[in-house]
C-alpha atoms as a PDB file:
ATOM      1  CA  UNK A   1     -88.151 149.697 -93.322  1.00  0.00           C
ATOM      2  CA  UNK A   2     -85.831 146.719 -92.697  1.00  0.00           C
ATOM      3  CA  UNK A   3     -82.767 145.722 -95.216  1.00  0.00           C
ATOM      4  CA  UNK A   4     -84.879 142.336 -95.710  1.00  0.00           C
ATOM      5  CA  UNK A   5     -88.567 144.172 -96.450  1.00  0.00           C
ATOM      6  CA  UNK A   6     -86.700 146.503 -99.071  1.00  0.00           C
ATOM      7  CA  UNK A   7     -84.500 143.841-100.678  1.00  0.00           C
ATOM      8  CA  UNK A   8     -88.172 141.760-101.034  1.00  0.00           C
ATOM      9  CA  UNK A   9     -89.927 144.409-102.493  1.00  0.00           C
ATOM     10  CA  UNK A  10     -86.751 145.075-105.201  1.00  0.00           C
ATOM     11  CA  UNK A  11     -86.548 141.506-106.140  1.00  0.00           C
ATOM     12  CA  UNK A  12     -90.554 141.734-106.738  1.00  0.00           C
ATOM     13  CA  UNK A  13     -90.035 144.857-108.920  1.00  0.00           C
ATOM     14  CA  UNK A  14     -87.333 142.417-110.409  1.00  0.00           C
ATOM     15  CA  UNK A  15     -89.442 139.811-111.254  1.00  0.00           C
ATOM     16  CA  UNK A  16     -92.616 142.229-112.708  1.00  0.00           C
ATOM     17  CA  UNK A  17     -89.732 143.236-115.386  1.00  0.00           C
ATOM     18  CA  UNK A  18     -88.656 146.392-113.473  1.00  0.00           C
ATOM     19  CA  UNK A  19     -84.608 147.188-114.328  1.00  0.00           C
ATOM     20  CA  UNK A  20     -82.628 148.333-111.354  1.00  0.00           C
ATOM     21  CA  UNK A  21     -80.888 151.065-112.471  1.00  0.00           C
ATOM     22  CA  UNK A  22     -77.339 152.396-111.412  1.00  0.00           C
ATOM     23  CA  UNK A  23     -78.331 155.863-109.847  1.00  0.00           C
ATOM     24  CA  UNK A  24     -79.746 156.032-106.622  1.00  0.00           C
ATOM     25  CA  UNK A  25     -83.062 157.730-104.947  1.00  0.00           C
ATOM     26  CA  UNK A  26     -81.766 160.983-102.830  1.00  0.00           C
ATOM     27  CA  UNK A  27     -84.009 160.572-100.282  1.00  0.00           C
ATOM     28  CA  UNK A  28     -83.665 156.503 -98.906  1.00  0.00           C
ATOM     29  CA  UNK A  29     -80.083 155.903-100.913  1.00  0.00           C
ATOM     30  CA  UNK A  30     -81.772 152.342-102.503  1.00  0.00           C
ATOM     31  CA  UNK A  31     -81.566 151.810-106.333  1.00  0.00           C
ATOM     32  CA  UNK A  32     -84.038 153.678-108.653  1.00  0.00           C
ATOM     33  CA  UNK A  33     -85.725 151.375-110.774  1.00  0.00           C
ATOM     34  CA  UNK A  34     -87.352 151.986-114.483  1.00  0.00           C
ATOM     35  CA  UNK A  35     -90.790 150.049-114.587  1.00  0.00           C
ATOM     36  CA  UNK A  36     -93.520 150.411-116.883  1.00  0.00           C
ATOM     37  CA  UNK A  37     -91.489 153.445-118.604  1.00  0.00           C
ATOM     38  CA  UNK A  38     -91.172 155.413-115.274  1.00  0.00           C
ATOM     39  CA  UNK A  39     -87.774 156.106-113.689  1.00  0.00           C
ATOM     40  CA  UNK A  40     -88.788 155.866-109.607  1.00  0.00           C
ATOM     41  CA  UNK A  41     -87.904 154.567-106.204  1.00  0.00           C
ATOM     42  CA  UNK A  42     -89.980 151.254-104.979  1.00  0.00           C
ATOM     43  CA  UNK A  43     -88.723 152.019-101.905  1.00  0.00           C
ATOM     44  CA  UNK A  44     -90.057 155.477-100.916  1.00  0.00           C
ATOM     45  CA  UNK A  45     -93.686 155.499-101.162  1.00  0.00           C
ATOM     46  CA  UNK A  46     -93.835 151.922 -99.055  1.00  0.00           C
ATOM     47  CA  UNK A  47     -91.727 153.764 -96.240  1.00  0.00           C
ATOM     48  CA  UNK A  48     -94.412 156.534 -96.684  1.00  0.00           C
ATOM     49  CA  UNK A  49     -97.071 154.231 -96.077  1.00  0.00           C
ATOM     50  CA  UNK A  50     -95.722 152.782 -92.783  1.00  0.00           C
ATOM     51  CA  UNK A  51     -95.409 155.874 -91.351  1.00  0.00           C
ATOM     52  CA  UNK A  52     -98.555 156.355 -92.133  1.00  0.00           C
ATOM     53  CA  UNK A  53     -99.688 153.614 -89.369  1.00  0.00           C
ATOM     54  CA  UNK A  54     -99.082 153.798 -85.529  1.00  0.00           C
ATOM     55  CA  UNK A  55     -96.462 151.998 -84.670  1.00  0.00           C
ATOM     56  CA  UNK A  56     -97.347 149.434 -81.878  1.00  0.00           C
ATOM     57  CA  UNK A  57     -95.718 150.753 -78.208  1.00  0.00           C
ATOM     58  CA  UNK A  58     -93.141 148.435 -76.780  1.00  0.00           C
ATOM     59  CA  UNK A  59     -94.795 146.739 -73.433  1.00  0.00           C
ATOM     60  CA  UNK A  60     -93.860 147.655 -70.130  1.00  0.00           C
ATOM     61  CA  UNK A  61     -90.787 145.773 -69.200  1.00  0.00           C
ATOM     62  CA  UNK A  62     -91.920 143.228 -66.764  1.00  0.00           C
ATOM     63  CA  UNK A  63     -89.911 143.107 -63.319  1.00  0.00           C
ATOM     64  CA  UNK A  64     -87.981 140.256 -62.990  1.00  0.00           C
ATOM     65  CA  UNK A  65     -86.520 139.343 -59.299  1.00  0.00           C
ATOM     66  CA  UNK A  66     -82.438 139.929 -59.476  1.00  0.00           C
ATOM     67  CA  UNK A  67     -80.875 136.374 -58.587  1.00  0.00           C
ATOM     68  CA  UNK A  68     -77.129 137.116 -56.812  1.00  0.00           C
ATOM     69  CA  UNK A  69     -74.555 137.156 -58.810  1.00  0.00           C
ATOM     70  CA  UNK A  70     -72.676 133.669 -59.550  1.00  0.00           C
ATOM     71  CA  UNK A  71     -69.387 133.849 -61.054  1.00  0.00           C
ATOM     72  CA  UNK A  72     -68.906 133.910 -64.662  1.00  0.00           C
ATOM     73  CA  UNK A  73     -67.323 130.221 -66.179  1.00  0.00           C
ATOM     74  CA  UNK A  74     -66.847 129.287 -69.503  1.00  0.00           C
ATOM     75  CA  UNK A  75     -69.880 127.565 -69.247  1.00  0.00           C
ATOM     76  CA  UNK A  76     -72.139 129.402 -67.614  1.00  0.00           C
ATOM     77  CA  UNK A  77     -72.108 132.969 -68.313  1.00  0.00           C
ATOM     78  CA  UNK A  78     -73.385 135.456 -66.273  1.00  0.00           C
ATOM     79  CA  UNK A  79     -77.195 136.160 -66.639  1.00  0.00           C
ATOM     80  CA  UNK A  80     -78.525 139.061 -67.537  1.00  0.00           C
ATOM     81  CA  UNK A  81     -81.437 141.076 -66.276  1.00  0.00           C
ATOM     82  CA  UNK A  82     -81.650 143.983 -68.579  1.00  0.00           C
ATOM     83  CA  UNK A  83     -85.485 144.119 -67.276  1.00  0.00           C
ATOM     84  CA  UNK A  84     -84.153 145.391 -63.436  1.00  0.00           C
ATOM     85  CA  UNK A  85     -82.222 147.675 -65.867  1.00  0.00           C
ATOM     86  CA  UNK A  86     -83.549 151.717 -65.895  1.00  0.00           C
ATOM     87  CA  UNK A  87     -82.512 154.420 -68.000  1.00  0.00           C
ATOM     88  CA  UNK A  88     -81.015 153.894 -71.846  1.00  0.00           C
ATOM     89  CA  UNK A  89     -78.654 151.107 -70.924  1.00  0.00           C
ATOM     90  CA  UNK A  90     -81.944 149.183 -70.469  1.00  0.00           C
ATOM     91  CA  UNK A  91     -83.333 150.048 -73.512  1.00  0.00           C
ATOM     92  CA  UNK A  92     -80.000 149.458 -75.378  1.00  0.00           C
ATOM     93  CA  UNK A  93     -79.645 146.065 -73.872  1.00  0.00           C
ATOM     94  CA  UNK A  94     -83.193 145.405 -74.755  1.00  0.00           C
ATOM     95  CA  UNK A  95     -82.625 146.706 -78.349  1.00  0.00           C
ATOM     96  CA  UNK A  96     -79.143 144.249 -78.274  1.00  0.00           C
ATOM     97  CA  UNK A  97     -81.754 141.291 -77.137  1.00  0.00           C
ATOM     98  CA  UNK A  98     -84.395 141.868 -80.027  1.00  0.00           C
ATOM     99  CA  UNK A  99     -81.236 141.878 -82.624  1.00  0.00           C
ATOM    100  CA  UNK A 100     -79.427 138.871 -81.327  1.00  0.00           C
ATOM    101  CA  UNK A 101     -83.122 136.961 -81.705  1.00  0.00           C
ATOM    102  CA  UNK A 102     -83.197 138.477 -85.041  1.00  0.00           C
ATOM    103  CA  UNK A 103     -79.836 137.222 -86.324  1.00  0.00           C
ATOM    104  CA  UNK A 104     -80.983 134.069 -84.868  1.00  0.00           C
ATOM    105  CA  UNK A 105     -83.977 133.687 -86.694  1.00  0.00           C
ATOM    106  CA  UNK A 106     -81.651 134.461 -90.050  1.00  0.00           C
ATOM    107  CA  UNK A 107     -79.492 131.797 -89.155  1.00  0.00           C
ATOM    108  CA  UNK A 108     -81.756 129.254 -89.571  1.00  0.00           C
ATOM    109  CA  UNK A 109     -83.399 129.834 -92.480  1.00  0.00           C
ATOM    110  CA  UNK A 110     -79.752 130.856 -94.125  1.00  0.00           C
ATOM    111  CA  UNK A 111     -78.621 128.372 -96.726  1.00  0.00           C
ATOM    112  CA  UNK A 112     -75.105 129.690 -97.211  1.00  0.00           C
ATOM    113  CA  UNK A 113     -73.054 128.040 -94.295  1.00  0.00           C
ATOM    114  CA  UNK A 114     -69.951 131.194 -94.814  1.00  0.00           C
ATOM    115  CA  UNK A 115     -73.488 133.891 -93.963  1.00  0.00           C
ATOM    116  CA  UNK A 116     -74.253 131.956 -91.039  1.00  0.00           C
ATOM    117  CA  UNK A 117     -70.947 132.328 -89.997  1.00  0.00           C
ATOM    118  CA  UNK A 118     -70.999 135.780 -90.079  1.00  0.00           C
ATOM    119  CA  UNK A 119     -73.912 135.796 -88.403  1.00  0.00           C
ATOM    120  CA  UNK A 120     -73.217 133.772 -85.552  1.00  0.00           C
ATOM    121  CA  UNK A 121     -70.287 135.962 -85.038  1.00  0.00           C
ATOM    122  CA  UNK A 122     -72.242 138.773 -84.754  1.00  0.00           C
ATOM    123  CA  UNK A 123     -74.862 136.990 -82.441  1.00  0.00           C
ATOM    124  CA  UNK A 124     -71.449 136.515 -80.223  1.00  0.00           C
ATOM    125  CA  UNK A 125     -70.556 139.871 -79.887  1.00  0.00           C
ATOM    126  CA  UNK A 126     -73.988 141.025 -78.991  1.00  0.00           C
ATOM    127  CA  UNK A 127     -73.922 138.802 -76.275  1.00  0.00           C
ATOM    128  CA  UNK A 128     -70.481 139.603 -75.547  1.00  0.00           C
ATOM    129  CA  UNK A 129     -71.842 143.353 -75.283  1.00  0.00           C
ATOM    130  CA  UNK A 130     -75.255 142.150 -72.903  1.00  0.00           C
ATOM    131  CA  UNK A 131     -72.822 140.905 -70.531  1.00  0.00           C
ATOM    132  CA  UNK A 132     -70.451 143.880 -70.281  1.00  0.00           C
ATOM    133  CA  UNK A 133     -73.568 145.985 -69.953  1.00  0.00           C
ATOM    134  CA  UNK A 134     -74.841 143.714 -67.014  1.00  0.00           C
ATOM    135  CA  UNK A 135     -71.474 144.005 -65.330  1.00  0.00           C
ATOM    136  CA  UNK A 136     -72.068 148.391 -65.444  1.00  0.00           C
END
């Protein structure tokens, strides 16, 4: 379960009346929360859950043709195929890609402009970190 899904589902346990308590479940680390007279974890039994569903496989990576190289400006910064990559450094540049879309997706729908900073910054390095593993 994302950060995002499990800070939802507090705020809705929030809103019902449920008090976050200051101990923590041992199993997931989020807040325990007393609701209708029960100590418990909201957390826990919805992580259960999705387990309990197939996760969807990633699709193949499609080939991509390899264009030569061009040299890296300020401007233009070296592309990168992580497609044409094999092995994990493929499937960590791959893994970099789908975060760096994530954070983007936060940024625009984040109201705070000192957040969006932070998570530009972090969209920078992760690019930063697709090129050096392009150069490999």
């Amino acid at each position: 379960m994302t950060a995002d899904k499990a800070d939802e589902v507090m705020a809705e346990y929030l809103l019902k009346g449920g008090k976050m308590l200051a101990k923590s479940c041992k199993v997931c680390g989020y807040p325990l929360f007393e609701y209708k007279g029960e100590t418990q974890c909201v957390i826990c039994p919805l992580e259960a859950s999705e387990e309990s569903f197939p996760k969807p496989e990633a699709p193949e990576p499609v080939q991509t043709p390899q264009l030569p190289p061009e040299p890296a400006t300020a401007q233009s910064p070296a592309p990168v195929i992580t497609a044409a990559v094999p092995g994990p450094q493929g499937r960590v540049a791959a893994e970099l890609e789908r975060t760096i879309l994530h954070l983007c997706e936060r940024i625009r729908s984040e109201p705070r402009a000192d957040e969006c900073l932070t998570l530009m910054m972090a969209v920078e390095k992760g690019a930063e970190a697709l090129v050096r593993l392009g150069q490999r």
